[in-house]
N, C-alpha and C. Protein backbone atom coordinates (compact mmCIF):
# COMPACT_ATOMS: atom_id res chain seq x y z
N UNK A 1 -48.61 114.15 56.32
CA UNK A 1 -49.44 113.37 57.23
C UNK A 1 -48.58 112.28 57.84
N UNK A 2 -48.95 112.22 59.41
CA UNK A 2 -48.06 111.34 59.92
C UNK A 2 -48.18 110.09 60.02
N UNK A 3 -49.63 109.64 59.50
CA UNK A 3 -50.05 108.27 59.43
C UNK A 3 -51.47 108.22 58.63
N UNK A 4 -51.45 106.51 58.48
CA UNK A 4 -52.67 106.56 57.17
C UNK A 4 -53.68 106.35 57.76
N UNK A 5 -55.13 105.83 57.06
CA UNK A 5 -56.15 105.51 57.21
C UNK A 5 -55.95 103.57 57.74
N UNK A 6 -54.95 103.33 56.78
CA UNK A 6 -54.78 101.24 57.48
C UNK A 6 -54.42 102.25 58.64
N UNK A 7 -53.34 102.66 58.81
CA UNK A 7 -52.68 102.26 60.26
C UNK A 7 -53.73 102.57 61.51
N UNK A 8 -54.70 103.66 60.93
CA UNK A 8 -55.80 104.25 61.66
C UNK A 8 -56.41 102.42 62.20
N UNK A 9 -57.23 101.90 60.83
CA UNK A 9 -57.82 100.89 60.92
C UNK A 9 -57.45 99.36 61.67
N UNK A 10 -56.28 99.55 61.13
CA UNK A 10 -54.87 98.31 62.05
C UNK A 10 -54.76 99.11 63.32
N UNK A 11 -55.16 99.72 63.87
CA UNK A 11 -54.77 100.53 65.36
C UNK A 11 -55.93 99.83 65.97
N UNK A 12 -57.02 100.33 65.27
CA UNK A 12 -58.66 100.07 65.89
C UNK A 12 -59.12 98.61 65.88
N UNK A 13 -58.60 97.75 65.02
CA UNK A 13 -58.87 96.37 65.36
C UNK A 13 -57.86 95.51 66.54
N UNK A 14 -56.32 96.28 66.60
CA UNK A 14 -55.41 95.49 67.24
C UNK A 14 -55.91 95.96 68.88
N UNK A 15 -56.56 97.16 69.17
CA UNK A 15 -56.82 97.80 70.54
C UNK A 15 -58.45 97.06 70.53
N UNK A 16 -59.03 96.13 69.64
CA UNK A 16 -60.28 95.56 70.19
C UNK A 16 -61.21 96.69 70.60
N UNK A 17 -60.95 98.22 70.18
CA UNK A 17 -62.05 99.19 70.33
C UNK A 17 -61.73 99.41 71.27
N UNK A 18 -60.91 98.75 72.82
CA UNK A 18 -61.10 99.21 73.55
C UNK A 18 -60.74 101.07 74.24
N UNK A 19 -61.26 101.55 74.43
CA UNK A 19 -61.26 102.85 74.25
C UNK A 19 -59.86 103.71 74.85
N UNK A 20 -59.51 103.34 75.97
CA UNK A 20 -58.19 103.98 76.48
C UNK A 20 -56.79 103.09 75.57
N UNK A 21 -56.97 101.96 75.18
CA UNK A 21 -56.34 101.35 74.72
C UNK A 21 -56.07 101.97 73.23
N UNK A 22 -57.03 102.39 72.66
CA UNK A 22 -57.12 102.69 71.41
C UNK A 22 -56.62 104.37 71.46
N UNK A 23 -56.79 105.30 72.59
CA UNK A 23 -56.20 106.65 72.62
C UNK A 23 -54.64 106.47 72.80
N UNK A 24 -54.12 105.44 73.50
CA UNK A 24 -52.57 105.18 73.69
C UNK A 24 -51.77 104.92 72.43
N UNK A 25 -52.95 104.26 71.35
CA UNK A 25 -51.82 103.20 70.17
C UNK A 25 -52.11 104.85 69.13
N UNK A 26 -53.34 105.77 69.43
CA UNK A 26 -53.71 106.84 68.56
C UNK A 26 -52.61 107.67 68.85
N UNK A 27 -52.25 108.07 70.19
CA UNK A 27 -51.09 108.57 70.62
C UNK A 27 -49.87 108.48 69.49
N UNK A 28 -49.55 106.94 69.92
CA UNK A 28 -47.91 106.51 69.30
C UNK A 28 -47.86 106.87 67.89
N UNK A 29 -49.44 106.71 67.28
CA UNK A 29 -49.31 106.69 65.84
C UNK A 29 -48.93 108.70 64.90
N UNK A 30 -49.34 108.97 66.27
CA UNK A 30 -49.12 110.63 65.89
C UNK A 30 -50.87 111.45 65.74
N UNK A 31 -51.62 110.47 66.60
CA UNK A 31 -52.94 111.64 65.83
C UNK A 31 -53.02 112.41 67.17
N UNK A 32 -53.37 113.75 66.97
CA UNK A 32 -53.47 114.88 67.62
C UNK A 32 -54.38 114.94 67.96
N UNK A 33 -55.97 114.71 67.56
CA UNK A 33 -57.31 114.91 68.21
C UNK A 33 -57.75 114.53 66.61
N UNK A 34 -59.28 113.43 67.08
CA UNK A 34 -60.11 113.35 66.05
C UNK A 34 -61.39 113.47 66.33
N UNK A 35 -62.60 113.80 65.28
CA UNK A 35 -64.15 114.29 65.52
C UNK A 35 -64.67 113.46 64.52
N UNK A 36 -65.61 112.55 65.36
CA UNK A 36 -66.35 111.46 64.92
C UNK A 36 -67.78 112.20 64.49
N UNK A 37 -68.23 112.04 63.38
CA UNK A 37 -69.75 112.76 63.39
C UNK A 37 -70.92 111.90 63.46
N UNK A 38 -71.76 111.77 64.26
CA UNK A 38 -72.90 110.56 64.17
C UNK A 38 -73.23 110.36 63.23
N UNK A 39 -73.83 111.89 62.36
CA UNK A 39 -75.27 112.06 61.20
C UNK A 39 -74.81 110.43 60.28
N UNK A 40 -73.56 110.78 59.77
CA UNK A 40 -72.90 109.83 58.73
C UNK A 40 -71.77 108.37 59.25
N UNK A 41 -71.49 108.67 60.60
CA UNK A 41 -69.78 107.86 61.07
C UNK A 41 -68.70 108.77 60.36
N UNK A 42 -68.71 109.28 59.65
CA UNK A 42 -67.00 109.42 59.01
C UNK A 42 -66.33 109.95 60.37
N UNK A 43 -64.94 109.95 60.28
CA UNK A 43 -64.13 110.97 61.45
C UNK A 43 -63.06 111.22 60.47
N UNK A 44 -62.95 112.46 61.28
CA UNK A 44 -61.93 113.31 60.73
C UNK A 44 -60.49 113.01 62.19
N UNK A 45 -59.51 113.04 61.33
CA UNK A 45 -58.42 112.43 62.06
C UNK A 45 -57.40 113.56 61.50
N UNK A 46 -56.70 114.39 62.40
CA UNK A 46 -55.49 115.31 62.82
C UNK A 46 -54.17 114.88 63.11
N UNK A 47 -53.08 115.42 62.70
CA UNK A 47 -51.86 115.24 63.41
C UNK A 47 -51.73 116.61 64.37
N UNK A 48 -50.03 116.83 64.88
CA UNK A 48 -50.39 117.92 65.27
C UNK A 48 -50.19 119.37 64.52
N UNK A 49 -49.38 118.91 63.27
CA UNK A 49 -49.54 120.19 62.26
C UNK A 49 -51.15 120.67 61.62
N UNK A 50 -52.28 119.74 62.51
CA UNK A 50 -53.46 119.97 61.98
C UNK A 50 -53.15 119.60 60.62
N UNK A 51 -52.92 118.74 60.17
CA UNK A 51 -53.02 117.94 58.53
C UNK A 51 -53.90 116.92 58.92
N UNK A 52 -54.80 116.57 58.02
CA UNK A 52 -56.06 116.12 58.22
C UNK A 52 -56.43 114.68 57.10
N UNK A 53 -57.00 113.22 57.70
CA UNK A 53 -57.61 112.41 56.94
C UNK A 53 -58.64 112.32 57.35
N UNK A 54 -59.66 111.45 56.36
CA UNK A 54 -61.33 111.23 56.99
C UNK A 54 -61.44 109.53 56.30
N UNK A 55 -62.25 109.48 57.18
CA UNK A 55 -62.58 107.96 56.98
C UNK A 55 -64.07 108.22 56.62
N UNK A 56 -64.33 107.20 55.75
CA UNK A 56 -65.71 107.12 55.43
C UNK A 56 -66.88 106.46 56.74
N UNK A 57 -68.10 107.36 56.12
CA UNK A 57 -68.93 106.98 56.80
C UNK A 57 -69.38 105.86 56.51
N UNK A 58 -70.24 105.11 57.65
CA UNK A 58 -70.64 103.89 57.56
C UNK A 58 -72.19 103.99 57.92
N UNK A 59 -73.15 105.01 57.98
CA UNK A 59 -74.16 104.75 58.76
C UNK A 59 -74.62 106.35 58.47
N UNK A 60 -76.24 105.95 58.22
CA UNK A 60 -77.05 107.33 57.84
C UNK A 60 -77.95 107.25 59.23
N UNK A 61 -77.76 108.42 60.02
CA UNK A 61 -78.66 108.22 61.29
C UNK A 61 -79.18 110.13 61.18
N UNK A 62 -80.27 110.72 61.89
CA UNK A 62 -80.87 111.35 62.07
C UNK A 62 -80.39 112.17 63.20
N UNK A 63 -80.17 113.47 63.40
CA UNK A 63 -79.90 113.61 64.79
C UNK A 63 -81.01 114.69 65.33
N UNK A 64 -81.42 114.35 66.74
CA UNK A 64 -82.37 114.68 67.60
C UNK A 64 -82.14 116.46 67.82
N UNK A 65 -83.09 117.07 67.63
CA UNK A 65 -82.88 118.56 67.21
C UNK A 65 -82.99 118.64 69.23
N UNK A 66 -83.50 118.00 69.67
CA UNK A 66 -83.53 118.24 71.16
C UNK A 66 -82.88 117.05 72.03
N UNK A 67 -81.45 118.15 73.06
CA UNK A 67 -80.93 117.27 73.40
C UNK A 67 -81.10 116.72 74.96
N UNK A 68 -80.77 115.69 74.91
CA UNK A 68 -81.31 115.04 76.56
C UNK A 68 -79.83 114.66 76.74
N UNK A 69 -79.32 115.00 77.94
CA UNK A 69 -77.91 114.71 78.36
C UNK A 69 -78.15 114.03 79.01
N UNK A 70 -78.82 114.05 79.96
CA UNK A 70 -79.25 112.92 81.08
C UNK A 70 -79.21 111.86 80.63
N UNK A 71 -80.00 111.60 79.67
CA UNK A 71 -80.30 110.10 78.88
C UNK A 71 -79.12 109.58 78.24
N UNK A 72 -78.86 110.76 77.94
CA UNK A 72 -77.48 110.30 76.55
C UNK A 72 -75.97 109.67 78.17
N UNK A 73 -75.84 110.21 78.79
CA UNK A 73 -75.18 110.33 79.70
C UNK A 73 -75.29 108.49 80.43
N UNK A 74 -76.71 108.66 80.51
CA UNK A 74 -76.89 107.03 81.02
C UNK A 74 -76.64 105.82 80.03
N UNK A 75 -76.95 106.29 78.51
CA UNK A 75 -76.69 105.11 77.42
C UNK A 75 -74.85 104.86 77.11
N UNK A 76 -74.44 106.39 77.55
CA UNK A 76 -73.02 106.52 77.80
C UNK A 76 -72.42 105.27 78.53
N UNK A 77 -73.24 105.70 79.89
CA UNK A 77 -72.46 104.59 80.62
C UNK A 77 -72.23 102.64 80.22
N UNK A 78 -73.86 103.13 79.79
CA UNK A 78 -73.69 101.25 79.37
C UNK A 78 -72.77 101.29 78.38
N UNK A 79 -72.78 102.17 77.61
CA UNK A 79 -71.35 101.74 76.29
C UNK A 79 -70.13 101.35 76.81
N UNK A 80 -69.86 102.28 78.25
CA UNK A 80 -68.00 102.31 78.58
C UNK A 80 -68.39 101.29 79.39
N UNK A 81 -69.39 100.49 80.41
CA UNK A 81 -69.24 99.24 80.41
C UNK A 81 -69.69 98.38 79.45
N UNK A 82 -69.42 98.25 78.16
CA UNK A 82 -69.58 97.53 77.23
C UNK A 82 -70.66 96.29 76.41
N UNK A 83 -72.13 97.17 77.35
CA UNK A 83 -73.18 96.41 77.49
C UNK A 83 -74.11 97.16 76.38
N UNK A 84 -73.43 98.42 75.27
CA UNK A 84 -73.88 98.28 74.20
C UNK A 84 -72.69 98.10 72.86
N UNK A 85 -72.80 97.60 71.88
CA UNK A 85 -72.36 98.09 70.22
C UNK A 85 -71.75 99.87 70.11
N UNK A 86 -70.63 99.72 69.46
CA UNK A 86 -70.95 100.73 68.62
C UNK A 86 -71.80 101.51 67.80
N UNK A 87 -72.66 100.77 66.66
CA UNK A 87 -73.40 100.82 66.37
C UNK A 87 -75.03 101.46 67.11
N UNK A 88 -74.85 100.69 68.11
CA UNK A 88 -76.17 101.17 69.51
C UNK A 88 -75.91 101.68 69.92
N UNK A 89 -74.38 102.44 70.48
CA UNK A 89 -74.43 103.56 71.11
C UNK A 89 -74.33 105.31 70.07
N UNK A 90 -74.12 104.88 68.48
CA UNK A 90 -74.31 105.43 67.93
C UNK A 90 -75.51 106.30 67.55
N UNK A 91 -76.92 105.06 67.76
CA UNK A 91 -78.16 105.29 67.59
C UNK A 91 -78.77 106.19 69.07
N UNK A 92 -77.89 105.65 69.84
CA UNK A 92 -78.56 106.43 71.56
C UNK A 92 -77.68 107.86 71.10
N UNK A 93 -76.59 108.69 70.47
CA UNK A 93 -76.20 109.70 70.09
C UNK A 93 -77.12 110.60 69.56
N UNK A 94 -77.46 109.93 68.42
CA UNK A 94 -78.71 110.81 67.49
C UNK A 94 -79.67 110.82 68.41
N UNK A 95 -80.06 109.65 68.84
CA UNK A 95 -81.72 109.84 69.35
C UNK A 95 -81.61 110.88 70.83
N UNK A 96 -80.28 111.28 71.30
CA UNK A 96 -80.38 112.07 72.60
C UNK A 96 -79.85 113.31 71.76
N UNK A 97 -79.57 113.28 70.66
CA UNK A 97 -79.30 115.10 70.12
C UNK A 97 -77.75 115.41 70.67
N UNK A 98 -76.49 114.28 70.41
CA UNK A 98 -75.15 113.90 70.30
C UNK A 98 -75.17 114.03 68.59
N UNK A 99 -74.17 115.69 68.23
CA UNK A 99 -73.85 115.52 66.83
C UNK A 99 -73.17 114.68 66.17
N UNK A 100 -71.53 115.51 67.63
CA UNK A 100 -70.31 114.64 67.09
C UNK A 100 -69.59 114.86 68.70
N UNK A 101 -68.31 114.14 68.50
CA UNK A 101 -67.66 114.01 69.66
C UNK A 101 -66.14 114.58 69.31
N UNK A 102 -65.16 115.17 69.71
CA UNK A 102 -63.95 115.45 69.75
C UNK A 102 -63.35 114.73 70.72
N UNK A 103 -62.04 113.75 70.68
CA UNK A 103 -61.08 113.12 71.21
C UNK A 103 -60.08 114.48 71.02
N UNK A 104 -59.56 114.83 72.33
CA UNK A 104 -58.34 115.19 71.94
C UNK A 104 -57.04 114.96 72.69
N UNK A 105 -56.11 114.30 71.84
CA UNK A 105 -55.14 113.26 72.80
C UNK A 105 -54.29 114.18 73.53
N UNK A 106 -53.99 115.61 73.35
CA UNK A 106 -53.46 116.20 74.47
C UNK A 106 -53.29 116.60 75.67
N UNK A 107 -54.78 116.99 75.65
CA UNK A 107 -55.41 117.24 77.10
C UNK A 107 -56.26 116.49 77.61
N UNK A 108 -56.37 115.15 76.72
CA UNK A 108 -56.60 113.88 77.51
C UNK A 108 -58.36 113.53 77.09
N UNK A 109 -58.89 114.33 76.59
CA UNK A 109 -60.63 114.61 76.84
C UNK A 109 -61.58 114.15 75.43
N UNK A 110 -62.56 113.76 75.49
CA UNK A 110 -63.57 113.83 74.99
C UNK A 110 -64.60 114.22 75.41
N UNK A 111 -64.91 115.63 74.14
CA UNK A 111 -66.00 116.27 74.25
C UNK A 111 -67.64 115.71 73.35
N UNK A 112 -68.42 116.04 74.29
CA UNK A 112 -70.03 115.66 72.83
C UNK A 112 -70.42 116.97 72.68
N UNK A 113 -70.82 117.43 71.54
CA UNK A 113 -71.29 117.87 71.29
C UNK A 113 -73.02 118.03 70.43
N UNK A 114 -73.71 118.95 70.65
CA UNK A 114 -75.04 118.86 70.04
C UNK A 114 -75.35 119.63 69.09
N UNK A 115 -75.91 119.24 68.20
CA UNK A 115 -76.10 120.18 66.61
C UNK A 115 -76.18 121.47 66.80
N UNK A 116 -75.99 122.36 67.87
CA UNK A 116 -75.64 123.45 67.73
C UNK A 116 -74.22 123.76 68.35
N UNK A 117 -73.56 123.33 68.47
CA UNK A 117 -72.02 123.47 68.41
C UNK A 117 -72.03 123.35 70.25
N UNK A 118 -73.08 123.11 70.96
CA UNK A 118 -73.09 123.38 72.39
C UNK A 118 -72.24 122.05 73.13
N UNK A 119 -71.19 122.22 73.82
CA UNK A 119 -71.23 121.03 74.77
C UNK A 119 -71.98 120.59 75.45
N UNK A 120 -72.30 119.23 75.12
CA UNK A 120 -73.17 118.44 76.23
C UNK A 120 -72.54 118.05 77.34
N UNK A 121 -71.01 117.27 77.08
CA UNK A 121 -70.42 116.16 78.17
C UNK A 121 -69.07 116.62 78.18
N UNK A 122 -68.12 116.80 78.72
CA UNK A 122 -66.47 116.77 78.91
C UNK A 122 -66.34 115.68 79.83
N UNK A 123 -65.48 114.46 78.99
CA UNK A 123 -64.89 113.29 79.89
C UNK A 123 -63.19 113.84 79.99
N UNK A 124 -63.01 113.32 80.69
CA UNK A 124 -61.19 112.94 80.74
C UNK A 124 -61.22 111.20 80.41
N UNK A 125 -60.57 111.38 79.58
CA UNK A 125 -59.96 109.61 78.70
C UNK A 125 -59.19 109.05 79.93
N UNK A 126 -59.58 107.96 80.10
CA UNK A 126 -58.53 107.14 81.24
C UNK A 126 -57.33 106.96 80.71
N UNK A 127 -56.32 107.50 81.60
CA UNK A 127 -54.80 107.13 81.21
C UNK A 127 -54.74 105.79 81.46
N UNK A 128 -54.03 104.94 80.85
CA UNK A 128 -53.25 103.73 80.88
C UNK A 128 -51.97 103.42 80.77
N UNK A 129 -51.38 102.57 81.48
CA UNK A 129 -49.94 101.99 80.58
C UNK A 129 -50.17 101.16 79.79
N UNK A 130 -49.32 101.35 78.70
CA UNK A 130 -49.15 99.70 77.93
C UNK A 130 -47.86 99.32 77.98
């Protein structure tokens, strides 16, 4: 494994969450793509030999057997302008029927997915310099 769970955690506090900021320092650190799961928080974190850590969950949430993209799509937006929590945009996940999400730092994207393995959303991650 090419990096730990601190450096994971020291990545995510020094980038302030911010999201393109935090795929650049995920980059340097060697992670290959990670899948956040609502039901619980844990994520599962990859290099690119696919060697694998998980972080514990933080949060027991429910997820919506019926999914609304539309909705989820609009609570989306307020998150990436930063007018909700983590936490709250966690709860707008479940309650729109968002299982889990895949980052994957190669091809640049985050996917949502809905408790049946269906894509809801394909973003492209904003490139940045640092």
């Amino acid at each position: 494994m090419k990096f730990t769970l601190e450096q994971i955690t020291e990545t995510q506090t020094k980038s302030r969450n911010i999201f393109p900021v935090l795929i650049q320092q995920f980059k340097i650190l060697g992670v290959d793509q990670f899948i956040t799961f609502v039901s619980d928080g844990h994520t599962d974190y990859f290099d690119d030999e696919k060697e694998k850590i998980t972080s514990e969950g933080s949060q027991d949430l429910v997820i919506s057997d019926n999914t609304n993209a539309g909705k989820f799509i609009e609570r989306l937006k307020l998150h990436q302008n930063g007018e909700t929590d983590y936490a709250s945009f966690c709860n707008d996940c479940a309650e729109n029927g968002i299982d889990n999400w895949i980052v994957d730092l190669q091809k640049m994207t985050c996917t949502y997915y809905d408790k049946s393995g269906n894509e809801t959303l394909v973003e492209k991650v904003p490139n940045i310099s640092l």
